[in-house]
N, C-alpha and C. Protein backbone atom coordinates (compact mmCIF):
# COMPACT_ATOMS: atom_id res chain seq x y z
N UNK A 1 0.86 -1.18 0.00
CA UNK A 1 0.00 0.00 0.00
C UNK A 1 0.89 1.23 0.00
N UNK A 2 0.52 2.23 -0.68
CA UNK A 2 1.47 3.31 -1.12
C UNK A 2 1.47 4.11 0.37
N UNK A 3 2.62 4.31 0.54
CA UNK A 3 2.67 5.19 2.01
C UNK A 3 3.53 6.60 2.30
N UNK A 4 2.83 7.30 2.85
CA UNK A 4 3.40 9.15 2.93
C UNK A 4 3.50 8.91 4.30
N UNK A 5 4.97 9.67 4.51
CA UNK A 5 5.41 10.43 5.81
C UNK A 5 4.90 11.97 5.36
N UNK A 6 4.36 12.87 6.20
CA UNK A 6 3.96 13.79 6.23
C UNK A 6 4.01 14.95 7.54
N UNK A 7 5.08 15.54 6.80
CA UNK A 7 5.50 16.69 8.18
C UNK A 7 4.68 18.29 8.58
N UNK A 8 4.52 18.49 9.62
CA UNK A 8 3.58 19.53 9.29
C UNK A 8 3.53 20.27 10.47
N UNK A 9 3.83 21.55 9.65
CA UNK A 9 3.67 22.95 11.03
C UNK A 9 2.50 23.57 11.04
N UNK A 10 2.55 23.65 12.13
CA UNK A 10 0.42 24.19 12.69
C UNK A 10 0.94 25.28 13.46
N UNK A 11 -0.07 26.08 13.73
CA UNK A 11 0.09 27.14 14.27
C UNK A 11 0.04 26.50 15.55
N UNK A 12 1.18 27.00 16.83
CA UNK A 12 1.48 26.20 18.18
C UNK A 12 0.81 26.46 18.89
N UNK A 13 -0.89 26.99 19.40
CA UNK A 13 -1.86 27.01 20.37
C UNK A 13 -3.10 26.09 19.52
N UNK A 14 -2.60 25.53 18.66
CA UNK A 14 -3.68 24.57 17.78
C UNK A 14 -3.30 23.14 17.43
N UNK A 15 -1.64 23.45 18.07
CA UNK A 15 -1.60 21.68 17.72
C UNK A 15 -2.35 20.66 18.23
N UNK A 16 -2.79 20.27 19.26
CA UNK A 16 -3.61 19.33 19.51
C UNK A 16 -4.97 19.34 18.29
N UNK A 17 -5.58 20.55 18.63
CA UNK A 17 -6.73 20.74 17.69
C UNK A 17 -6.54 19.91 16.30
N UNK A 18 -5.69 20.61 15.69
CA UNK A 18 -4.94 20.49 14.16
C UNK A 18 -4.96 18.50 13.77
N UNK A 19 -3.84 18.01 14.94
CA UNK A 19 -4.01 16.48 14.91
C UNK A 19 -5.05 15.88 15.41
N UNK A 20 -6.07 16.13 15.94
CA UNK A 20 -7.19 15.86 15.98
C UNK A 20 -7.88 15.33 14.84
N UNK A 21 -8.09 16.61 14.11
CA UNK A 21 -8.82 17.08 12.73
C UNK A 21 -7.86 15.52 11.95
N UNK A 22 -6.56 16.26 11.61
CA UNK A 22 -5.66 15.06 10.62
C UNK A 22 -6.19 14.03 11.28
N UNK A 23 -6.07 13.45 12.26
CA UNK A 23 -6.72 11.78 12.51
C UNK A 23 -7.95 11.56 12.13
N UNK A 24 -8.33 12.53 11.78
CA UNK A 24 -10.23 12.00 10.98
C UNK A 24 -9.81 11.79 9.46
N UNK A 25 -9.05 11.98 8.97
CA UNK A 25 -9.03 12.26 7.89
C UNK A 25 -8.99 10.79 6.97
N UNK A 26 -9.67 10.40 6.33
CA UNK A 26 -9.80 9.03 5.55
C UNK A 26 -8.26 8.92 4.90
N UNK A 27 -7.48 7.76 5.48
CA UNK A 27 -6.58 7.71 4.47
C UNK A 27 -4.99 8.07 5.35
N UNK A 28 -5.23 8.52 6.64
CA UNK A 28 -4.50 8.83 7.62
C UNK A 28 -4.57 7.82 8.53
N UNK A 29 -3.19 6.77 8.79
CA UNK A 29 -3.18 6.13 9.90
C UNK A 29 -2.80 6.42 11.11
N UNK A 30 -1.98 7.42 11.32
CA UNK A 30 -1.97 7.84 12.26
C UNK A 30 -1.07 9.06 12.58
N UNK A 31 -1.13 10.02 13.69
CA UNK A 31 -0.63 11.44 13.33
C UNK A 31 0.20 10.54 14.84
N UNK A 32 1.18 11.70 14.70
CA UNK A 32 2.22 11.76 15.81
C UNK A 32 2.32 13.57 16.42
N UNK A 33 2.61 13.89 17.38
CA UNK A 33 2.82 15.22 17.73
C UNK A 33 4.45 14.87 18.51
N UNK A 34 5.41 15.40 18.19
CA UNK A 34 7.05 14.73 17.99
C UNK A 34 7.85 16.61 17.94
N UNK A 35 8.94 16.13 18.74
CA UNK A 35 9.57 17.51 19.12
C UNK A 35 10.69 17.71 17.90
N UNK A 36 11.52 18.89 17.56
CA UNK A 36 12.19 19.03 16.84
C UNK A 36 11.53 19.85 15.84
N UNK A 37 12.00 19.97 14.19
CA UNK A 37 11.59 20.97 13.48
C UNK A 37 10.13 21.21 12.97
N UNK A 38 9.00 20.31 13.26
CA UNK A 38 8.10 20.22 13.15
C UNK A 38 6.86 20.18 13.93
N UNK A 39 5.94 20.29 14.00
CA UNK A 39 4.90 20.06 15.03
C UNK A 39 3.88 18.60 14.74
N UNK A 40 3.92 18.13 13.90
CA UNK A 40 3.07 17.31 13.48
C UNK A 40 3.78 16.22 12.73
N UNK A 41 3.71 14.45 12.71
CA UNK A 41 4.09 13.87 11.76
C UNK A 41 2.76 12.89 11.59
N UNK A 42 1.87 12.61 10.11
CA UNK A 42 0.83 11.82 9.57
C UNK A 42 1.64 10.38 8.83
N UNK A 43 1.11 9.97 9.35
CA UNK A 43 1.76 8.62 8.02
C UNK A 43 0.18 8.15 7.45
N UNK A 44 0.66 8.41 5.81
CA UNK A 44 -0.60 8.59 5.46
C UNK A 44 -0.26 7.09 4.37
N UNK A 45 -1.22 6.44 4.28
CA UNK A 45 -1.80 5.45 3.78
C UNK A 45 -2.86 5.02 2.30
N UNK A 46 -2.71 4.90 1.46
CA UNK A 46 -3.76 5.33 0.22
C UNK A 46 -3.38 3.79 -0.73
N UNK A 47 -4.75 3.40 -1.11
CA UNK A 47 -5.16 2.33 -2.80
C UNK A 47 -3.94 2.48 -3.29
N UNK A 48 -3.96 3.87 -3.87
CA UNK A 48 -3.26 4.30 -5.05
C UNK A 48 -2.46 5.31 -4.93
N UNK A 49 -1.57 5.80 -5.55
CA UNK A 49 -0.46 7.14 -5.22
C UNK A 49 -1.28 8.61 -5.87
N UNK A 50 -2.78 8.33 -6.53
CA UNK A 50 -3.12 9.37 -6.98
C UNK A 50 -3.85 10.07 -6.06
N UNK A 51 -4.05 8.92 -4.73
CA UNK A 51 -4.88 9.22 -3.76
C UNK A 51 -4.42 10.34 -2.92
N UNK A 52 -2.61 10.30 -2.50
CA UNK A 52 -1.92 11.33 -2.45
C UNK A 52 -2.96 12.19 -2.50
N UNK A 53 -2.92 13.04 -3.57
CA UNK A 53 -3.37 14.35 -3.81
C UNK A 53 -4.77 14.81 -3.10
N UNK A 54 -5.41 13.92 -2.77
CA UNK A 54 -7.04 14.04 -2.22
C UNK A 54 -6.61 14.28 -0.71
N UNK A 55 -5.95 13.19 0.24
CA UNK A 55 -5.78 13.19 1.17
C UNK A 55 -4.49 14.61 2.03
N UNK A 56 -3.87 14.87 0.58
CA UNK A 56 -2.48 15.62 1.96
C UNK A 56 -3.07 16.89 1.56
N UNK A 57 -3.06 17.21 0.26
CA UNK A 57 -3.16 18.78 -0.83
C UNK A 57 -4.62 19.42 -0.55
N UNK A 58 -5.54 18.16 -0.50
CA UNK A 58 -7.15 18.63 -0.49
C UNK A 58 -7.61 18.66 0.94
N UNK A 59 -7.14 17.88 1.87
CA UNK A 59 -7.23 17.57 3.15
C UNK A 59 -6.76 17.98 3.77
N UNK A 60 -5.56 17.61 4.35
CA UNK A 60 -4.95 18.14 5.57
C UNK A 60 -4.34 19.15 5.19
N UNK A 61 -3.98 19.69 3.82
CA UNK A 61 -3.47 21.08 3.56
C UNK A 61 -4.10 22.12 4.30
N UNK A 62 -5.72 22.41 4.30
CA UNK A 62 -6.40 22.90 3.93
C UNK A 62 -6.96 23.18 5.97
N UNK A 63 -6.56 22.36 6.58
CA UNK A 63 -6.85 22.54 7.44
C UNK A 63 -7.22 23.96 8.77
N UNK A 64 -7.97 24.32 8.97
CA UNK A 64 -7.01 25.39 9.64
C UNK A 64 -6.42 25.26 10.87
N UNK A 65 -5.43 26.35 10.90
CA UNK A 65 -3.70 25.89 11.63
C UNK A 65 -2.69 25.22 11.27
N UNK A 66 -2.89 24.58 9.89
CA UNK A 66 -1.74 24.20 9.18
C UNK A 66 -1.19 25.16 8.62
N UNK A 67 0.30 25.20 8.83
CA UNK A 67 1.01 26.32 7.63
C UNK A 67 1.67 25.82 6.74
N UNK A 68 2.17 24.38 6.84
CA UNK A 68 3.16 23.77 6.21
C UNK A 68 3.30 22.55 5.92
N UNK A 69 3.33 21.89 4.74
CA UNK A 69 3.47 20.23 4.55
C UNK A 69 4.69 20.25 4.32
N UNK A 70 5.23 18.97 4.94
CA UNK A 70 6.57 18.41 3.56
C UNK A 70 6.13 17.21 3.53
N UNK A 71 6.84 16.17 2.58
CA UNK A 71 5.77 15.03 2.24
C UNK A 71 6.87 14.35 1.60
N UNK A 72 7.16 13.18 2.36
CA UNK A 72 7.93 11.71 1.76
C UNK A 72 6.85 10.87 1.57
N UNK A 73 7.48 10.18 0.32
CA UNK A 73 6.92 8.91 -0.05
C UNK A 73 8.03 8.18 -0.35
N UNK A 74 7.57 6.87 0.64
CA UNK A 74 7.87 5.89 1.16
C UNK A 74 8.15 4.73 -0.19
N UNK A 75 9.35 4.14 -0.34
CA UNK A 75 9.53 3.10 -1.49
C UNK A 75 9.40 2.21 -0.70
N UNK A 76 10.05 1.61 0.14
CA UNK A 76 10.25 0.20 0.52
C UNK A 76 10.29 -0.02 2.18
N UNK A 77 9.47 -0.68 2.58
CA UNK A 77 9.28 -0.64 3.91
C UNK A 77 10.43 -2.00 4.34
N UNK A 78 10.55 -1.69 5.58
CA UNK A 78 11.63 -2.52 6.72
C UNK A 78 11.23 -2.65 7.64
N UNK A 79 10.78 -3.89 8.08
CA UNK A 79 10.60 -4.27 9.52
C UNK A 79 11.25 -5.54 10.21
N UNK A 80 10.98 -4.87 11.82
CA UNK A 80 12.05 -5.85 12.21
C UNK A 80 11.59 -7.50 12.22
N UNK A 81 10.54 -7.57 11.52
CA UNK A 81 10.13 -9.19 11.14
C UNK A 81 10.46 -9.39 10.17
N UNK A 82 10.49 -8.83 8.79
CA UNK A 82 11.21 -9.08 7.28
C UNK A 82 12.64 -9.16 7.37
N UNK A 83 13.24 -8.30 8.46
CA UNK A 83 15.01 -8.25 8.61
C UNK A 83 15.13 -9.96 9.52
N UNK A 84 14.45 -10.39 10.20
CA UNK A 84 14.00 -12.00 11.16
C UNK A 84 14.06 -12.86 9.84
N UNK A 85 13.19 -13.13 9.36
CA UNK A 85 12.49 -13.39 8.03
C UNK A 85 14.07 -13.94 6.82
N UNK A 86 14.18 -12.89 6.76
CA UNK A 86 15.33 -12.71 5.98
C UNK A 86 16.96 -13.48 6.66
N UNK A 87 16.99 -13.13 7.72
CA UNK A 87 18.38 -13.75 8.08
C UNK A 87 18.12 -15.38 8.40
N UNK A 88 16.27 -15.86 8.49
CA UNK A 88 15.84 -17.13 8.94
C UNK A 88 16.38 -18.10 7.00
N UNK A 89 16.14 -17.03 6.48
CA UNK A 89 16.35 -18.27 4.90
C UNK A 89 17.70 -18.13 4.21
N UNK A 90 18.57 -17.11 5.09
CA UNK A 90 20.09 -17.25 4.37
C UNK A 90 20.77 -16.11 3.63
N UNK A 91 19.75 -14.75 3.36
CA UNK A 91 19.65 -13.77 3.03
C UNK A 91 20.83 -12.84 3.74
């Protein structure tokens, strides 16, 4: 499933509010509120990569108290059961 990291500055007497809102959002698995250059991280979830555009640009862009997206997409996921997995067959 196609997957977005999604970084995002909200105006700072609305962050709670702000990730609130993003966790309703169809297509959002789950928001993080995380210290450092950002106020907000979504890992967003979608069918298709065209879905992108509905969910970050039409959605949580649009929010109010958002000022700012940045937006990775995710090629290849790693977990610590596929890295298990992997050293179990010789890999």
């Amino acid at each position: 499933m196609p997957t977005a990291i999604v970084m995002i500055d909200t105006e700072p007497a609305l962050i709670p509010e702000v990730a609130s809102q993003i966790a309703e959002v169809s297509g959002v698995a789950e928001v993080y509120s995380v210290t450092g250059e950002v106020d907000l991280i979504a890992i967003v979830r979608v069918p298709d990569h065209k879905d992108f555009a509905n969910v970050i640009a039409d959605k949580i862009s649009k929010i109010t108290g958002v000022r700012r997206t940045q937006t990775y997409l995710a090629f290849r996921e790693f977990s610590s059961k596929d890295l298990e997995e992997a050293f179990d067959i010789g890999i």
